[in-house]
C-alpha atoms as a PDB file:
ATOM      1  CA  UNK A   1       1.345 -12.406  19.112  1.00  0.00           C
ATOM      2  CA  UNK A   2      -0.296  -9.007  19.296  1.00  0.00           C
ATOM      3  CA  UNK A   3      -3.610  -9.678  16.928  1.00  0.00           C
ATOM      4  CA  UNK A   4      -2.164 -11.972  14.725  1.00  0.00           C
ATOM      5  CA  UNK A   5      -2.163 -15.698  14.939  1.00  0.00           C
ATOM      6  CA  UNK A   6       2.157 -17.079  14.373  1.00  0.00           C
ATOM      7  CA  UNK A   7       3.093 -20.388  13.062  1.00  0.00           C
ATOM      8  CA  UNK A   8       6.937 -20.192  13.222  1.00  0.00           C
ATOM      9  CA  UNK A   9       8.737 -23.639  11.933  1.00  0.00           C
ATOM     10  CA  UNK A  10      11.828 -25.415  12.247  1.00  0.00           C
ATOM     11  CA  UNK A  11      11.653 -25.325   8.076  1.00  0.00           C
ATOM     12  CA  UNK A  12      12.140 -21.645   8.079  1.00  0.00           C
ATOM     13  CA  UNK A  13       8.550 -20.467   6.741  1.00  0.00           C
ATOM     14  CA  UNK A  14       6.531 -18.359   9.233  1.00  0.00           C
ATOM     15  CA  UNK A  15       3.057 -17.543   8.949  1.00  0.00           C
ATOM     16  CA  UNK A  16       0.898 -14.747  10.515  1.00  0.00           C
ATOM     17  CA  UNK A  17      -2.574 -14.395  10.377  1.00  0.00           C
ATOM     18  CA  UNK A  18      -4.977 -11.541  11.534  1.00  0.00           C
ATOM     19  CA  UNK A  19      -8.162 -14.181  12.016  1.00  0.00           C
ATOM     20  CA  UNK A  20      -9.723 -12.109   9.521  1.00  0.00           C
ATOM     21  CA  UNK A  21      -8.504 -10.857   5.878  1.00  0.00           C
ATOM     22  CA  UNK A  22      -4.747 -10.578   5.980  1.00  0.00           C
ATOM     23  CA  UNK A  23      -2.502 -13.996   5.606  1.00  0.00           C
ATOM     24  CA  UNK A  24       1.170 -13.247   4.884  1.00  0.00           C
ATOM     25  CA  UNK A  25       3.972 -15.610   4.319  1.00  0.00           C
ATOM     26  CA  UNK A  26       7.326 -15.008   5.112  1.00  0.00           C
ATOM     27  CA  UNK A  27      10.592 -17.047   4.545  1.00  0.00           C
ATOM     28  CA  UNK A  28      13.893 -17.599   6.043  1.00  0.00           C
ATOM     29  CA  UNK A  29      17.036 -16.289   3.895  1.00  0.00           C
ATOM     30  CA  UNK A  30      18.477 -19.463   2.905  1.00  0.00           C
ATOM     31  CA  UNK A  31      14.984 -19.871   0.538  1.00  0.00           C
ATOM     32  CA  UNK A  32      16.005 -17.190  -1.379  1.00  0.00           C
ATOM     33  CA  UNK A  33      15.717 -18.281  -5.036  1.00  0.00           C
ATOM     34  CA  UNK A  34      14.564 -21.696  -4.450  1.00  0.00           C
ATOM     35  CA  UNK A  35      11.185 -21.402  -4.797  1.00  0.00           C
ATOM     36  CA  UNK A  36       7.961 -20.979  -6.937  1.00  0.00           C
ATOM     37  CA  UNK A  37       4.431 -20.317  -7.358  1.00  0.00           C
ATOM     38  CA  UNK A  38       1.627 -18.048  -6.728  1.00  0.00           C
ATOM     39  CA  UNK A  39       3.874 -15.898  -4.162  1.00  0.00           C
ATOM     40  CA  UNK A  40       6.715 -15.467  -6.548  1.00  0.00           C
ATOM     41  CA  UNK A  41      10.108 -16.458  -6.346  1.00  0.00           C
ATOM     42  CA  UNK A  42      11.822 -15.139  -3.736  1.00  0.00           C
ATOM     43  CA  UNK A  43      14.683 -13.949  -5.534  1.00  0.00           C
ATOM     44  CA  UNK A  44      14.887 -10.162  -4.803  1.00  0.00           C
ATOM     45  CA  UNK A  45      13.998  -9.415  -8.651  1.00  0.00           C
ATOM     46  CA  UNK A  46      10.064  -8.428  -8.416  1.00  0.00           C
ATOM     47  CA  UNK A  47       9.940  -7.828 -12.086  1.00  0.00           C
ATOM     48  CA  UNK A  48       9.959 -11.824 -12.939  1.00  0.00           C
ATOM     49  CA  UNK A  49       7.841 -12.926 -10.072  1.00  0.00           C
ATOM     50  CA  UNK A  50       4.626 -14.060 -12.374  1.00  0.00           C
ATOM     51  CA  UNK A  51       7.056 -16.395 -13.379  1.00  0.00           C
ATOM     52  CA  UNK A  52       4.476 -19.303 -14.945  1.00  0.00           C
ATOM     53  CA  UNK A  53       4.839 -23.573 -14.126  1.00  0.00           C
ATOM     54  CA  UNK A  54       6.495 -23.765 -17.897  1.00  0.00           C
ATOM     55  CA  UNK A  55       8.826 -20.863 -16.169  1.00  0.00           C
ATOM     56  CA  UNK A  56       8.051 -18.077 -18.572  1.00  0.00           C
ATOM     57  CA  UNK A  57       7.709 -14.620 -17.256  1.00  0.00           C
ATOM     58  CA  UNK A  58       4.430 -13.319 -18.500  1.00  0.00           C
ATOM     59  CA  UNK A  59       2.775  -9.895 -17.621  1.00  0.00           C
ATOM     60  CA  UNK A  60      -1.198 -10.699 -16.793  1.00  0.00           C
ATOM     61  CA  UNK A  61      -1.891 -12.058 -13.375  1.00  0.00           C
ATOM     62  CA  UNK A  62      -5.125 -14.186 -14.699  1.00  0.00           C
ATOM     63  CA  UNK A  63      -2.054 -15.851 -17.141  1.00  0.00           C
ATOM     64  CA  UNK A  64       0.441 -16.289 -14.346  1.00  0.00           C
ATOM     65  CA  UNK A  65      -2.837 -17.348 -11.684  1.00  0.00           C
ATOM     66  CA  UNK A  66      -4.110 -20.167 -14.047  1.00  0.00           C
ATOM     67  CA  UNK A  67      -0.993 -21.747 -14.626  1.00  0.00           C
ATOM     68  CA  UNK A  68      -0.342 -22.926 -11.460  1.00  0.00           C
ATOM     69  CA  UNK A  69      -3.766 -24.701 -11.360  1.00  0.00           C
ATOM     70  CA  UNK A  70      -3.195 -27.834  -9.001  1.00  0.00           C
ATOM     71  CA  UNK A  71      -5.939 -29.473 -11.350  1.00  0.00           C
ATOM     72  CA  UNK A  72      -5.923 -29.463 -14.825  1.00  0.00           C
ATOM     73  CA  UNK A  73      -9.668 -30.045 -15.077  1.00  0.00           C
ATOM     74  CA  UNK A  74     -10.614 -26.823 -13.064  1.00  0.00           C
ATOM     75  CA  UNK A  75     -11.854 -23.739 -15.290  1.00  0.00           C
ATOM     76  CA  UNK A  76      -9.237 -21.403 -15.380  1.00  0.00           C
ATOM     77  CA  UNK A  77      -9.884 -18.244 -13.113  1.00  0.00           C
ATOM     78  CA  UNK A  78     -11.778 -15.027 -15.007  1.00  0.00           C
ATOM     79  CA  UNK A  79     -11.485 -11.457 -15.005  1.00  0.00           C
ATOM     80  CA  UNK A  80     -13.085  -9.921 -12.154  1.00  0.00           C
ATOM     81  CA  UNK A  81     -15.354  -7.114 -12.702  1.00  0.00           C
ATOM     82  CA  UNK A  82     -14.226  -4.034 -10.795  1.00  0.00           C
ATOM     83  CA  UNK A  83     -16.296  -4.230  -7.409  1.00  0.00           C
ATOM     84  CA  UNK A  84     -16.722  -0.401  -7.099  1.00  0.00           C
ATOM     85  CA  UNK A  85     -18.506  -0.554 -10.605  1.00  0.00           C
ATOM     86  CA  UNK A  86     -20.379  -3.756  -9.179  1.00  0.00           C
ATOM     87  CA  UNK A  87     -21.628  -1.871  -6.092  1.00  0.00           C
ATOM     88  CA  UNK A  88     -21.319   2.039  -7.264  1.00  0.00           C
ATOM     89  CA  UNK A  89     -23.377   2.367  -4.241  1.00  0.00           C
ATOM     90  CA  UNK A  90     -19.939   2.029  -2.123  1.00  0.00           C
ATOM     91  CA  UNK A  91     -17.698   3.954  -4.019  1.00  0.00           C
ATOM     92  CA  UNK A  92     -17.706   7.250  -2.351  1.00  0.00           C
ATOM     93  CA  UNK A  93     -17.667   5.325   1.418  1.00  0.00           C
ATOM     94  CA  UNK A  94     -14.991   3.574   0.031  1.00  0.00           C
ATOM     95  CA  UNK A  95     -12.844   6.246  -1.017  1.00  0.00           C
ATOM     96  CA  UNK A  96     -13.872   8.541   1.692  1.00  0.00           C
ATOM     97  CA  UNK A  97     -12.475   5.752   3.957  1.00  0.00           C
ATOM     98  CA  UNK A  98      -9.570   4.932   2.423  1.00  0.00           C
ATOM     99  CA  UNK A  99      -7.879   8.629   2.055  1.00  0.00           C
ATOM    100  CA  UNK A 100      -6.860   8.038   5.248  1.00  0.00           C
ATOM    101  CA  UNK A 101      -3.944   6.403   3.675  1.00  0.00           C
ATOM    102  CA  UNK A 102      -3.103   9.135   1.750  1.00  0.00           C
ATOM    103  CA  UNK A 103      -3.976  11.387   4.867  1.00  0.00           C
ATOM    104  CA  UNK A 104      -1.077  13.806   7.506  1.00  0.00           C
ATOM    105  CA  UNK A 105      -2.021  10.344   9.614  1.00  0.00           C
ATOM    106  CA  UNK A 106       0.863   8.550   7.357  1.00  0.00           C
ATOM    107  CA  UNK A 107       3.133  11.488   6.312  1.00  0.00           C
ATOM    108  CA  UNK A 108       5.941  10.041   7.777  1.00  0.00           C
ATOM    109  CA  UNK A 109       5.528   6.631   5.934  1.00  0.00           C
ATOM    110  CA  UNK A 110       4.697   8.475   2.459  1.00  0.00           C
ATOM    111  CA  UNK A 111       8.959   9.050   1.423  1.00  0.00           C
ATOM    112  CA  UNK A 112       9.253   5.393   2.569  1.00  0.00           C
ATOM    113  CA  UNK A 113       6.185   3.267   0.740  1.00  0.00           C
ATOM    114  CA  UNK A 114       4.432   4.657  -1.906  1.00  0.00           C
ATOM    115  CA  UNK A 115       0.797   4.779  -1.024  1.00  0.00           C
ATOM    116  CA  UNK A 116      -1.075   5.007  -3.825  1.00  0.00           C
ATOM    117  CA  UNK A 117      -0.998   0.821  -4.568  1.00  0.00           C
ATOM    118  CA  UNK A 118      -2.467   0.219  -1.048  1.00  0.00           C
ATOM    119  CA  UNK A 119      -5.321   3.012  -1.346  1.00  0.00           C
ATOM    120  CA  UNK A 120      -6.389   1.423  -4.431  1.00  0.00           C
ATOM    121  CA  UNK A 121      -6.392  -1.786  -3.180  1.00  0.00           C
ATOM    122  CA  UNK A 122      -8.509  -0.449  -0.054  1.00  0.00           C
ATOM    123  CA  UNK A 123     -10.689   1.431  -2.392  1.00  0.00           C
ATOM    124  CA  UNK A 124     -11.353  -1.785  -4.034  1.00  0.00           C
ATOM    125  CA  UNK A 125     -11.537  -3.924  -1.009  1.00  0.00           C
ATOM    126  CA  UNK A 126     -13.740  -1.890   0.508  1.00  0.00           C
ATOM    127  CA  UNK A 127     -16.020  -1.740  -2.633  1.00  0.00           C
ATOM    128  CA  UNK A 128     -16.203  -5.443  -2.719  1.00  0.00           C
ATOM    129  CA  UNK A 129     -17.283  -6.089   1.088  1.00  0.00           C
ATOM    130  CA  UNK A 130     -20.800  -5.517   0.690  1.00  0.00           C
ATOM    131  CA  UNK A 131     -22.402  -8.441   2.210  1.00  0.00           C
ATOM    132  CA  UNK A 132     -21.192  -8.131   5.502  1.00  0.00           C
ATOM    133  CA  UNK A 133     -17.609  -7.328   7.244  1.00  0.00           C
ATOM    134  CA  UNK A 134     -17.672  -4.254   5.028  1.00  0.00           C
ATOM    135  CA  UNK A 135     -15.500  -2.371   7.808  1.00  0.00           C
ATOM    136  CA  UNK A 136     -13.237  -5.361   8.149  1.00  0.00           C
ATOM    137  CA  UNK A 137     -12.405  -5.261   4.801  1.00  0.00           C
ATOM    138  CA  UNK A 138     -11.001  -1.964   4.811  1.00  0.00           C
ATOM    139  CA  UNK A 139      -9.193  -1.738   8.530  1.00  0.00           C
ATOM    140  CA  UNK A 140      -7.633  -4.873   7.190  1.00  0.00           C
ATOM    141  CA  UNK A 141      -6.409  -2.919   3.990  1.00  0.00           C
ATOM    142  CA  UNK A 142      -5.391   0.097   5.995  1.00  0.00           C
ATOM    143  CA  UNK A 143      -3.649  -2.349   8.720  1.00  0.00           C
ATOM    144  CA  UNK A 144      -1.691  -3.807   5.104  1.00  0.00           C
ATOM    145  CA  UNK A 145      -0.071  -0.411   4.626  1.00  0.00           C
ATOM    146  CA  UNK A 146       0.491  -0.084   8.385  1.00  0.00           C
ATOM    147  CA  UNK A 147       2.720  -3.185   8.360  1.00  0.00           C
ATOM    148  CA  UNK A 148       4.796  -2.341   5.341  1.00  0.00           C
ATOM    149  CA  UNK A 149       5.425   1.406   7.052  1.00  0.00           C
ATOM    150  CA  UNK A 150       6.601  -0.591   9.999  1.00  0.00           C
ATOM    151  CA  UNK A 151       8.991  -2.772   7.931  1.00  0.00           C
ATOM    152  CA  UNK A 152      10.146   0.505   6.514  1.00  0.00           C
ATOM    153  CA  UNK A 153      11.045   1.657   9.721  1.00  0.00           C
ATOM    154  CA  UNK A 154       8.094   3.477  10.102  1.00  0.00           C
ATOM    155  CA  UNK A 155       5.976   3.214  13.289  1.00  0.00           C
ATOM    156  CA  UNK A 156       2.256   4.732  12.643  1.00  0.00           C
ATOM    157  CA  UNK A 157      -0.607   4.817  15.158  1.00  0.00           C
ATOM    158  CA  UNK A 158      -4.007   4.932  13.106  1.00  0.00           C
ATOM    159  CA  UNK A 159      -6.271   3.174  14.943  1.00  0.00           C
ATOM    160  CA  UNK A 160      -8.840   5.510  16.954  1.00  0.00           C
ATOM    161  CA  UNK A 161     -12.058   4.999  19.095  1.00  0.00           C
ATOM    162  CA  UNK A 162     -13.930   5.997  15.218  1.00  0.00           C
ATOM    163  CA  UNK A 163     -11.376   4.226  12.677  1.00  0.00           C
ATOM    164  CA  UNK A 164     -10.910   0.421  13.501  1.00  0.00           C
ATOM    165  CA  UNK A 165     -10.595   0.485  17.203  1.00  0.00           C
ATOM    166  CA  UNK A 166      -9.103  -1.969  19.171  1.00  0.00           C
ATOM    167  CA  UNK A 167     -10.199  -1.484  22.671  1.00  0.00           C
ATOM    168  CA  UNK A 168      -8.113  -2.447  25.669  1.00  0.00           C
ATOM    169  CA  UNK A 169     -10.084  -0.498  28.655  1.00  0.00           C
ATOM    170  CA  UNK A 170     -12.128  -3.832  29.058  1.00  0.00           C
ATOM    171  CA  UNK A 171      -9.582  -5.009  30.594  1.00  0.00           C
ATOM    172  CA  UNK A 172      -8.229  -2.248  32.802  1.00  0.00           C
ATOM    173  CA  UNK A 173      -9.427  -2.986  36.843  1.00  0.00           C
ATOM    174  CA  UNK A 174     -11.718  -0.330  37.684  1.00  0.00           C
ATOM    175  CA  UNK A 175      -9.641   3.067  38.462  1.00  0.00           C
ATOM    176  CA  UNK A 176      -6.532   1.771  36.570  1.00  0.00           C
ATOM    177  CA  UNK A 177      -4.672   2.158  33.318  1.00  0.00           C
ATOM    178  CA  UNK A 178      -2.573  -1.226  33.095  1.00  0.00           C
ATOM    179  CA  UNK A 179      -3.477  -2.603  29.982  1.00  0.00           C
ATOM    180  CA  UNK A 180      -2.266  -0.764  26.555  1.00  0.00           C
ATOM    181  CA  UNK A 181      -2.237  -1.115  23.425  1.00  0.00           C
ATOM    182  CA  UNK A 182       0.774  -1.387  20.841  1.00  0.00           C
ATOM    183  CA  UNK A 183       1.014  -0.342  17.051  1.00  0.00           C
ATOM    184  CA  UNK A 184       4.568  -2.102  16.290  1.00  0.00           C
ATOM    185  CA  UNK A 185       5.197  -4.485  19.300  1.00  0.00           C
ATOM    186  CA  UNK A 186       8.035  -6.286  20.147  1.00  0.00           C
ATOM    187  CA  UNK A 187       9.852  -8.778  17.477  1.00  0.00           C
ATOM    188  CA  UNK A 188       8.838 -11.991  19.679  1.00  0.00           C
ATOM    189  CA  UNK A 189       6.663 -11.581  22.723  1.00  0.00           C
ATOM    190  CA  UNK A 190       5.403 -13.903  25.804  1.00  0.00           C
ATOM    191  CA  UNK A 191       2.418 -15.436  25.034  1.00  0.00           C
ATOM    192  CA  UNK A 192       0.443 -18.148  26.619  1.00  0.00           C
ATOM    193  CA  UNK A 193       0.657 -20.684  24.347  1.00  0.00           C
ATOM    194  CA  UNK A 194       5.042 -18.808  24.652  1.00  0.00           C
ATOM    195  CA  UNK A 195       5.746 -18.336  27.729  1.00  0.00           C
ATOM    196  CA  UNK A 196       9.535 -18.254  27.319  1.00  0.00           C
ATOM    197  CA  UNK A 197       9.132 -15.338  24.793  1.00  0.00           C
ATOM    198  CA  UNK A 198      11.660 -17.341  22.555  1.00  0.00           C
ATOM    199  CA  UNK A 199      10.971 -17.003  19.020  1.00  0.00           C
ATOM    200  CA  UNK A 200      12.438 -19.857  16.016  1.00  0.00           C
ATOM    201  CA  UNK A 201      12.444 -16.349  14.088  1.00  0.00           C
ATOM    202  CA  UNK A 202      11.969 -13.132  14.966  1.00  0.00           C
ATOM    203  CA  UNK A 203       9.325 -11.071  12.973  1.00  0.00           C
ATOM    204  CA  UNK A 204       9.458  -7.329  12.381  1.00  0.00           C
ATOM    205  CA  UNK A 205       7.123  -6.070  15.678  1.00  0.00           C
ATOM    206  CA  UNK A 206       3.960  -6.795  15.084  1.00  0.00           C
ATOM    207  CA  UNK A 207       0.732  -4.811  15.696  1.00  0.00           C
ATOM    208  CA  UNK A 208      -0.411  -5.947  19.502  1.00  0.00           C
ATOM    209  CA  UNK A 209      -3.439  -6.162  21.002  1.00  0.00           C
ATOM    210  CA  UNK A 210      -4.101  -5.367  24.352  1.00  0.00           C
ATOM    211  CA  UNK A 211      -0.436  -5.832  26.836  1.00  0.00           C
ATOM    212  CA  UNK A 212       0.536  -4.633  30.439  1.00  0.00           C
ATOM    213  CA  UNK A 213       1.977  -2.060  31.654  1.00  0.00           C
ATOM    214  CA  UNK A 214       5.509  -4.094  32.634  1.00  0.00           C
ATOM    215  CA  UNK A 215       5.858  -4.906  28.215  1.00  0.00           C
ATOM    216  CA  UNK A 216       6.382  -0.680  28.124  1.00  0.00           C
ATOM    217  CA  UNK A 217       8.548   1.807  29.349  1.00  0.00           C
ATOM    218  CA  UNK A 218       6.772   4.102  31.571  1.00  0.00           C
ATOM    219  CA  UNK A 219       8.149   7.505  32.382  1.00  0.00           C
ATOM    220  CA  UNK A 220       7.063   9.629  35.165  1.00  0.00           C
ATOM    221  CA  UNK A 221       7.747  13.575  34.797  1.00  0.00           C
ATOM    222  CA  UNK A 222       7.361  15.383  38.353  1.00  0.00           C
ATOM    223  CA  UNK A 223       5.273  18.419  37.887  1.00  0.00           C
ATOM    224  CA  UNK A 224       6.903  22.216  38.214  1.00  0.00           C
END
């Protein structure tokens, strides 16, 4: 659906997946509560969600991380150094890059979700790319606060011919405008491998890739 890869279940968990950076994991209702582990709990409370295996709530994520080791024998996880002081070389790219988030390209989703988490993880992201996909890591980040605008109720186009494209004029027939693409698409959509367009569960619109012209409404406005 759109640019993201959907496994939707009869269980109730549904995962998306960009094919790059971004995995998230989302769960029907009825889970609420029930479950544990490196994503938390689930019960509407994010305060206790690095909730440990011997179920205490402790405050360091390298604590809360190593605890849920599926092996006892593996090392427990260390502190990462900070990748913009690992490659200082990227820093100002990095943050040059990332103020878009803070930029009049998200006003509207600024009152909603409070940027400043997501530019710092983009900063950081960004920082850390440096042996290749260095780009990808940071439309991915920017893309991250995208999505939770759009689950605020916040639609926001970013993406440009300079920042992250994603190009649908390849496929356009030569003279024509058909193909288009859509920031917050529809909750379930036709695909090939859906042609019914009938989802298990609906997910909040996702960000499409390249659809035609009969997925939008196109008006016409007769000149004066």
């Amino acid at each position: 659906m759109g640019i993201y890869l959907v496994v939707d279940t009869d269980a109730g968990p549904v995962l998306l997946w960009d094919k790059k950076t971004s995995i998230f994991l989302t769960l029907s209702p009825e889970f609420k509560g029930r479950v544990c582990g490196l994503c938390g709990n689930f019960d509407g409370n994010a305060l206790n969600d690095f909730t440990t295996r011997s179920q205490s709530v402790v405050g360091d994520a390298l604590e809360f991380g190593n605890s849920w080791k599926f092996s006892p024998s593996c090392p427990d996880a260390r502190a990462p150094r900070d990748p913009c002081t690992a490659n200082p070389y990227r820093r100002s790219w990095a943050q040059k890059q990332c103020s878009l988030i803070n930029s009049a390209t998200f006003s509207a989703c600024h009152a909603h979700v409070e940027p400043t988490r997501y530019h710092e993880a983009c900063v950081s992201d960004a920082c850390a790319c440096d042996s290749g996909g260095d780009c990808e890591c940071f439309c991915t980040a920017v893309a991250a606060y995208a999505r939770a605008c759009h689950e605020a109720g916040v639609c926001v186009s970013w993406r440009t011919p300079d920042v992250c494209p994603l190009f649908c004029d390849y496929y356009n027939p030569q003279g024509q405008c058909e193909w288009h693409y859509l920031p917050c698409g529809a909750p379930c959509m036709r695909t090939c491998q859906n042609p019914s367009g009938q989802c298990l569960h609906d997910v909040q619109g996702l960000e499409g890739g390249c659809r035609p012209a009969d997925h939008l409404l196109i008006l016409h406005v007769p000149a004066r």
